[in-house]
Protein backbone atom coordinates (compact mmCIF):
# COMPACT_ATOMS: atom_id res chain seq x y z
CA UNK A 1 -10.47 11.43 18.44
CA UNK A 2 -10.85 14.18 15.92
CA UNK A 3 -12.90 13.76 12.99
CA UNK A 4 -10.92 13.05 10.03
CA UNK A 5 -11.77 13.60 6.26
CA UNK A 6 -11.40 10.82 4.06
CA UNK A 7 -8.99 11.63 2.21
CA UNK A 8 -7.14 11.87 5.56
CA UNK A 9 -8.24 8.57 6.11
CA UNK A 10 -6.50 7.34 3.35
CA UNK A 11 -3.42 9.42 3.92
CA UNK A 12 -3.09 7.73 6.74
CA UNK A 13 -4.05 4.35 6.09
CA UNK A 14 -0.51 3.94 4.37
CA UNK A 15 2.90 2.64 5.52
CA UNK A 16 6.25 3.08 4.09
CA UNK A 17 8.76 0.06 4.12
CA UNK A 18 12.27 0.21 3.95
CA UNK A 19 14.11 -3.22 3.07
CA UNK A 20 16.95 -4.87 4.17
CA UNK A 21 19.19 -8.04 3.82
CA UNK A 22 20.46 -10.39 6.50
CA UNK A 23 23.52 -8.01 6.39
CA UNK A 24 21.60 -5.12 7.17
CA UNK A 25 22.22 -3.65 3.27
CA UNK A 26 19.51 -1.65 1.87
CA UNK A 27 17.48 -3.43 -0.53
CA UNK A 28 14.71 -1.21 -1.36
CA UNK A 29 11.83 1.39 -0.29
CA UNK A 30 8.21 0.51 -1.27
CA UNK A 31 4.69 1.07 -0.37
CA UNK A 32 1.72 -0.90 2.03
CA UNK A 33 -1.46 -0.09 3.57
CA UNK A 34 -3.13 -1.12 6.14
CA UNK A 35 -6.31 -3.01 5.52
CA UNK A 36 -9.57 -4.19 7.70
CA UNK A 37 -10.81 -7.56 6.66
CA UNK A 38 -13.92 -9.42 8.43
CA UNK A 39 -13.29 -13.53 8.70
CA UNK A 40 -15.83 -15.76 10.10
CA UNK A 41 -17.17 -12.24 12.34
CA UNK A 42 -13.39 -11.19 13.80
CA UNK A 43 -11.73 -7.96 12.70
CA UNK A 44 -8.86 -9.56 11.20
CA UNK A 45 -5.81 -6.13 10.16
CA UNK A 46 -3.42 -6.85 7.53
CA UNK A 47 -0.60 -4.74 6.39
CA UNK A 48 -0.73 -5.53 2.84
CA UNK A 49 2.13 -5.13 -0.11
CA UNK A 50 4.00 -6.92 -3.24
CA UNK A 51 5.56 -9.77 -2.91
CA UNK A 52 8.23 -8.17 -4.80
CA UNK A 53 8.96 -5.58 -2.09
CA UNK A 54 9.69 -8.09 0.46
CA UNK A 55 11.63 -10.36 -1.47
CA UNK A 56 14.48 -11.39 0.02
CA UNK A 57 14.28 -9.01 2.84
CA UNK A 58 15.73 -10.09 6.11
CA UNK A 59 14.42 -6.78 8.16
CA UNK A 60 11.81 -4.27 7.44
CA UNK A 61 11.52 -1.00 8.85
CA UNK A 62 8.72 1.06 9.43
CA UNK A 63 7.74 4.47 11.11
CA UNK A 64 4.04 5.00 12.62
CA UNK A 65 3.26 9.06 13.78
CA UNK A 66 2.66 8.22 17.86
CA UNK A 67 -0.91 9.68 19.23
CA UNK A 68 -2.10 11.37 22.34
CA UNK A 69 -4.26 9.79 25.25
CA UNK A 70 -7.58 10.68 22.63
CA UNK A 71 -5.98 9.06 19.78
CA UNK A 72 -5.10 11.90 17.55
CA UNK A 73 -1.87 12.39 15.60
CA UNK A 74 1.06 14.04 17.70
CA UNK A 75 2.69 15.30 14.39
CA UNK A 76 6.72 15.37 14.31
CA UNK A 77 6.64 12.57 17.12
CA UNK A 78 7.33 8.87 15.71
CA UNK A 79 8.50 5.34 16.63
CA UNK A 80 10.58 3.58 14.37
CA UNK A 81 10.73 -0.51 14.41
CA UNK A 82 11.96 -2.87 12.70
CA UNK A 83 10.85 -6.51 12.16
CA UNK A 84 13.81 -9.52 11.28
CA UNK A 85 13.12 -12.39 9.36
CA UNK A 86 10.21 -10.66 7.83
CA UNK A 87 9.70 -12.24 4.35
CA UNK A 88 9.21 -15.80 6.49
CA UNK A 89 6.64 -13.99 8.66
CA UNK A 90 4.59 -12.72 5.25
CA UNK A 91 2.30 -14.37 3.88
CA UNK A 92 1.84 -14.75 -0.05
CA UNK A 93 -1.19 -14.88 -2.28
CA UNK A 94 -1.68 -18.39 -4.13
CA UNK A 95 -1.54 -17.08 -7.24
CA UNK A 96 1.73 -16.66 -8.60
CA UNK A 97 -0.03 -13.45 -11.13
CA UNK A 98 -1.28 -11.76 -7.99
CA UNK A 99 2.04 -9.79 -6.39
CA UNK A 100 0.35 -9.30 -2.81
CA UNK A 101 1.63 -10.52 0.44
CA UNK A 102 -0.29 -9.82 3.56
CA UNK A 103 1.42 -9.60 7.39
CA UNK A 104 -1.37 -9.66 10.42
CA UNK A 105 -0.74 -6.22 11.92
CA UNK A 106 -2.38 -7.14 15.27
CA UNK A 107 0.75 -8.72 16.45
CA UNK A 108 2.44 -5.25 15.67
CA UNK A 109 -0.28 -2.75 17.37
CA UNK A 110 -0.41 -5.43 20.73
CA UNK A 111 3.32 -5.29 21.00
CA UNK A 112 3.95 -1.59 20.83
CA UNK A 113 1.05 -1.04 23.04
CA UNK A 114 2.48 -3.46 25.98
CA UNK A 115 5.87 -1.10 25.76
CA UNK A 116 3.17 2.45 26.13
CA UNK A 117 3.36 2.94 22.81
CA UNK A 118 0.37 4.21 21.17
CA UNK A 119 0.30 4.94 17.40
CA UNK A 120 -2.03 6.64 15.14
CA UNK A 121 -2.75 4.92 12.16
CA UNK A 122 -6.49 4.06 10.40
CA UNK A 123 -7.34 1.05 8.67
CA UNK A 124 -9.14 0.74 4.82
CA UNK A 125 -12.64 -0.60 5.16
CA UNK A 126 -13.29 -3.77 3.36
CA UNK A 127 -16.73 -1.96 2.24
CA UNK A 128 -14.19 0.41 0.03
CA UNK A 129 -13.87 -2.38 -2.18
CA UNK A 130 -16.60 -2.10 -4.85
CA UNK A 131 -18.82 -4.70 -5.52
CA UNK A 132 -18.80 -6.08 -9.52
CA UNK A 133 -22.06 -4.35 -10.03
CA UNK A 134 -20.64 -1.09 -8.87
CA UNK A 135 -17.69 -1.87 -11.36
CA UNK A 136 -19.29 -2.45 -14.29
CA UNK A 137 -21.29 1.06 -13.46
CA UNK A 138 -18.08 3.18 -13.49
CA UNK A 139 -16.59 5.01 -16.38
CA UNK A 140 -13.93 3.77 -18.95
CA UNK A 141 -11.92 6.63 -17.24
CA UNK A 142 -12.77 7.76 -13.91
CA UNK A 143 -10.68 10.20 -11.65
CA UNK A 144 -8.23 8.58 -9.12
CA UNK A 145 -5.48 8.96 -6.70
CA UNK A 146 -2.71 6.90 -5.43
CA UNK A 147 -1.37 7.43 -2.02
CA UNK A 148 2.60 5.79 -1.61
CA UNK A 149 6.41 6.51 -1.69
CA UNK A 150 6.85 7.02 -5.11
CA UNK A 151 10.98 7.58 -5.46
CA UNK A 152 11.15 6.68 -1.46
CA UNK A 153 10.08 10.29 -0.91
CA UNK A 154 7.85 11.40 2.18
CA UNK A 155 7.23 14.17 4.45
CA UNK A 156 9.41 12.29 7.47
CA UNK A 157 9.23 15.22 9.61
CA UNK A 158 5.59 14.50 10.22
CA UNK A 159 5.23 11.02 8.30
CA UNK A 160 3.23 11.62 5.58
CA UNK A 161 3.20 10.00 1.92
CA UNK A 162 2.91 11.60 -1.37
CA UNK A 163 -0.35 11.83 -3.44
CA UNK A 164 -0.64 11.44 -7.31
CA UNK A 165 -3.08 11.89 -9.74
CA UNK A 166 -4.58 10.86 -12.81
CA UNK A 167 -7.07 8.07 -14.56
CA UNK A 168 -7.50 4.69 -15.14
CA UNK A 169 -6.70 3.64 -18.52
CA UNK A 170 -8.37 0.72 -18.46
CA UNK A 171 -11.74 -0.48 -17.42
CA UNK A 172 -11.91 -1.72 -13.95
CA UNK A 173 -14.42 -3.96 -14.36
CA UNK A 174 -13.06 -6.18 -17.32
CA UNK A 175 -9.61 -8.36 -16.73
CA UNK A 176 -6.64 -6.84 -18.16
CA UNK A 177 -5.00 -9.26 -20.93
CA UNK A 178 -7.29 -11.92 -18.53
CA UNK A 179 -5.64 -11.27 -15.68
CA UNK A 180 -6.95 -9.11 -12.85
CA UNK A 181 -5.39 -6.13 -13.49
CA UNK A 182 -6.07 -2.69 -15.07
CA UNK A 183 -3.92 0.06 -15.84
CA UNK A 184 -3.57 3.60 -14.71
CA UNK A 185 -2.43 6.61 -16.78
CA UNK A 186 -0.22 8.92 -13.93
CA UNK A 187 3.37 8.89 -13.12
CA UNK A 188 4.45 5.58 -11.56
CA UNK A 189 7.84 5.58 -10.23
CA UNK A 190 9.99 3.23 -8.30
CA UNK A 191 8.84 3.40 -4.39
CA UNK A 192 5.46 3.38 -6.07
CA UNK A 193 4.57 -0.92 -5.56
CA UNK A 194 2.10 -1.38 -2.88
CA UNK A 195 0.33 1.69 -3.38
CA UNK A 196 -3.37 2.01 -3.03
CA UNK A 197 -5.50 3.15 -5.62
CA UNK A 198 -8.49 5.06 -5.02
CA UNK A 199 -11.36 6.81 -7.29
CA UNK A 200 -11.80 10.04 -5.34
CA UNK A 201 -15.03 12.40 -6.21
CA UNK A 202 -15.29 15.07 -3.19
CA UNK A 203 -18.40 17.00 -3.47
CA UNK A 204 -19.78 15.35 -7.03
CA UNK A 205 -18.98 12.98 -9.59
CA UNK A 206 -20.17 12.10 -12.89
CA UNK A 207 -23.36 9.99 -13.61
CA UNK A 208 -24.14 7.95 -16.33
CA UNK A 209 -26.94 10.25 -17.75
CA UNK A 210 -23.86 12.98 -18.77
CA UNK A 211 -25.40 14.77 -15.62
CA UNK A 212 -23.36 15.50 -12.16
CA UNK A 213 -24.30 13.50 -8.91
CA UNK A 214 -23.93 15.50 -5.77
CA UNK A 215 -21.96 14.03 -2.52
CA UNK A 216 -18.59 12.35 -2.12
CA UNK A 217 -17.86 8.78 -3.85
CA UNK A 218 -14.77 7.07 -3.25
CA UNK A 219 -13.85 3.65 -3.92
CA UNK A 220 -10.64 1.22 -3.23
CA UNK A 221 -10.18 0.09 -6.64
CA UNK A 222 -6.61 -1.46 -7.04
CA UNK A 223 -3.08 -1.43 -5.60
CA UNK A 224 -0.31 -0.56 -8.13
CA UNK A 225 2.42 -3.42 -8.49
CA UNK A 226 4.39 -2.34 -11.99
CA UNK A 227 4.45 0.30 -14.45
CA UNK A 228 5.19 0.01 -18.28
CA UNK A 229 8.77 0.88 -19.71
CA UNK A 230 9.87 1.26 -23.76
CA UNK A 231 13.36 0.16 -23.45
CA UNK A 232 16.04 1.22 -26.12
CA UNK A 233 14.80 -1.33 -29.06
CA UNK A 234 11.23 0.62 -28.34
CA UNK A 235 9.49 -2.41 -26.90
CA UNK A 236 7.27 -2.17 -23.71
CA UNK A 237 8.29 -3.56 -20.95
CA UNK A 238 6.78 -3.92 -17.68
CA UNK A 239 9.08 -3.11 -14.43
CA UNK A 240 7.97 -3.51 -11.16
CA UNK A 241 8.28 -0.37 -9.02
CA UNK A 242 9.95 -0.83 -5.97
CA UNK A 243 12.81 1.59 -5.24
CA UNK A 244 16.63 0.17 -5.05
CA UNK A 245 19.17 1.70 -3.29
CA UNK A 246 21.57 1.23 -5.60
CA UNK A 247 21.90 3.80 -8.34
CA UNK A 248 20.98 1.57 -12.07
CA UNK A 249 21.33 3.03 -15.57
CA UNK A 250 19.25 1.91 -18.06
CA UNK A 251 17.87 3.32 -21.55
CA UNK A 252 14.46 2.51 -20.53
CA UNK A 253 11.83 5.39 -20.94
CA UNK A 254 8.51 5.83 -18.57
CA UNK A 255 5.32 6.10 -20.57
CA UNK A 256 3.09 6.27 -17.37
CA UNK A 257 1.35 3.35 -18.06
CA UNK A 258 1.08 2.08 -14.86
CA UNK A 259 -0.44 -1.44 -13.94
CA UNK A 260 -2.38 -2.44 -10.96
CA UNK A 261 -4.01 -5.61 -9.06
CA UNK A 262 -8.10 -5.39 -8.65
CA UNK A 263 -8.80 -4.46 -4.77
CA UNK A 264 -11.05 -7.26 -5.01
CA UNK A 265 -8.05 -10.15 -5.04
CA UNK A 266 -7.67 -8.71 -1.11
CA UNK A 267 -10.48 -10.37 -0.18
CA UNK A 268 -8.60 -13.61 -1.35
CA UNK A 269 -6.65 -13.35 2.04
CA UNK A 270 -9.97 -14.23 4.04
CA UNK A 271 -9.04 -17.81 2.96
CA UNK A 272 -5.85 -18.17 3.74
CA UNK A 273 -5.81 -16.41 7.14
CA UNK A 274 -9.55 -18.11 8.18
CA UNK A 275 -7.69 -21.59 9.05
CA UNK A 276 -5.26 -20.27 11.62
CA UNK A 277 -8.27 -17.95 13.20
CA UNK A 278 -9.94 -20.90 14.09
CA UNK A 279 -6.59 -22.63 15.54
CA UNK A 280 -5.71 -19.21 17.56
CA UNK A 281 -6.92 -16.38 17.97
CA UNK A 282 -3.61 -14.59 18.06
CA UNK A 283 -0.55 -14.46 15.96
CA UNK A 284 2.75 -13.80 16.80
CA UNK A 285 5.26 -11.62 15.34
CA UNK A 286 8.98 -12.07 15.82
CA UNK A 287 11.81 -10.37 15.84
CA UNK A 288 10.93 -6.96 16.70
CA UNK A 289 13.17 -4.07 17.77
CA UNK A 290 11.72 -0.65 18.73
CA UNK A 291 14.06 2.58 18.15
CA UNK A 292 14.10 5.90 19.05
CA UNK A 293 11.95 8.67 17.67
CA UNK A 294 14.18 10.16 15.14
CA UNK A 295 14.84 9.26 11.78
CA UNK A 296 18.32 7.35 11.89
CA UNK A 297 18.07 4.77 9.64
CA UNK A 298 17.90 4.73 5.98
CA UNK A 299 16.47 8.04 4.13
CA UNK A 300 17.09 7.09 0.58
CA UNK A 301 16.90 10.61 -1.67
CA UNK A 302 16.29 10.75 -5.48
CA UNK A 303 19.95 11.11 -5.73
CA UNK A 304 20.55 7.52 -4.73
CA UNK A 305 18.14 5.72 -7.04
């Protein structure tokens, strides 16, 4: 395999889900990544979202860029699948304030691989997660970048997301309104929910001493889940950000205030998924239906939202 950047790492880390009802109606577009965890010494790899992205979806599509016999990207070439009953198949964080839901992507790589499919994909290392020390070291603001769908949009002609920019607005090391979350000043649209967060420093980064630190830092901070609306009385609202395919007028005004889960409630999933490790060491996935390699199904555009 080629070496990849991280940033590319990142890039490609992510997975765009289009939802659907038992009828096969659109329901939405949102955004998931693709995340290592380590349980009881097994590499255990989730594909990781909202709960409010997968609610009430019946399928759920996805597209993965296929790879070559050394594993690199084969841009323009894709397989398209689609899982049924998938909400049943997810499983939900505990907490009802914590919108994540977590599906063991093992089950997906094993199957495509027994039909010769290989896919290129990478997987966020649970040591991206930042420690509370490291936390409570960082900046009120710091730099960051989130990595989704925002508006359903992509590059599907070779599969890539969409990167924004801007800063937290809160710190990430103290509970938002005690719950924990922190929020992000950059443009958070619908398509947006399930998108990683990332503080991304290449080549140097601030320091507490006012001075500059040399080297690349990057850290998984959060996953955005909801952004913050002033509707037409001028009260905030917050709106969760997956994308409808239905086209909705409202008065409500973006003041891109966006709001996002600490990485660290991942590692809550270690937990839940540690019990069926130790009653089998594979899950199964149902309902699975490989397409062809071009782009037939849904391709929701701005003008449909």
């Amino acid at each position: 395999m080629k070496n990849f950047s991280l940033l590319d790492q990142l890039i490609y880390s992510t997975v765009r889900l289009e939802v659907f009802n038992r009828e096969n109606i659109p329901i939405g577009v949102g955004s998931a990544f693709l995340q290592a965890l380590s349980i009881d010494d097994c590499d255990c790899g989730l594909l990781i979202t909202n709960k409010h992205v997968i609610k009430d979806a019946y399928f759920c599509k996805f597209c993965f860029t296929l790879a070559d016999e050394n594993n690199n990207p084969i841009f323009g070439q894709k397989i398209l699948f689609r899982i049924g009953d998938f909400e049943s198949q997810c499983y939900l964080h505990p907490n009802p304030d914590i919108d994540l839901c977590a599906l063991p992507f093992g089950p997906i790589y094993n199957y495509l691989k027994n039909q010769g499919i290989n896919i290129f994909f990478y997987r966020l290392n649970e040591g991206l997660i930042p420690s509370d020390d490291i936390l409570t070291s960082l900046e009120y603001a710091e730099d960051i970048i989130m990595i989704g769908y925002p508006c359903g949009l992509w590059d599907k002609e070779n599969n890539l997301p969409i990167i924004r920019r801007g800063i937290t607005a809160s710190h990430t090391a103290k509970d938002y309104n005690n719950k924990p979350y922190f929020l992000t000043d950059m443009s958070v649209f619908g398509g947006s929910s399930g998108s990683p967060i990332f503080i991304y420093n290449p080549g140097h980064y601030p320091n507490k001493e006012g001075g500059l630190s040399l080297g690349n830092r990057i850290f998984f901070i959060g996953i955005n889940f909801a952004v913050f609306h002033y509707n037409i009385n001028g009260q905030a609202e917050i709106i969760s950000t997956p994308v409808k395919d239905s086209l909705i007028f409202n008065a409500n005004i973006p003041n891109n205030i966006g709001l996002a889960i600490q990485s660290k409630k991942i590692l809550d999933f270690k937990e839940i998924f540690k019990p069926l490790l130790k009653k089998s060491q594979q899950y199964s996935i149902e309902n699975v239906e490989v397409f062809s390699d071009q782009y037939k199904f849904g391709n929701p555009n701005p003008e449909n939202f």
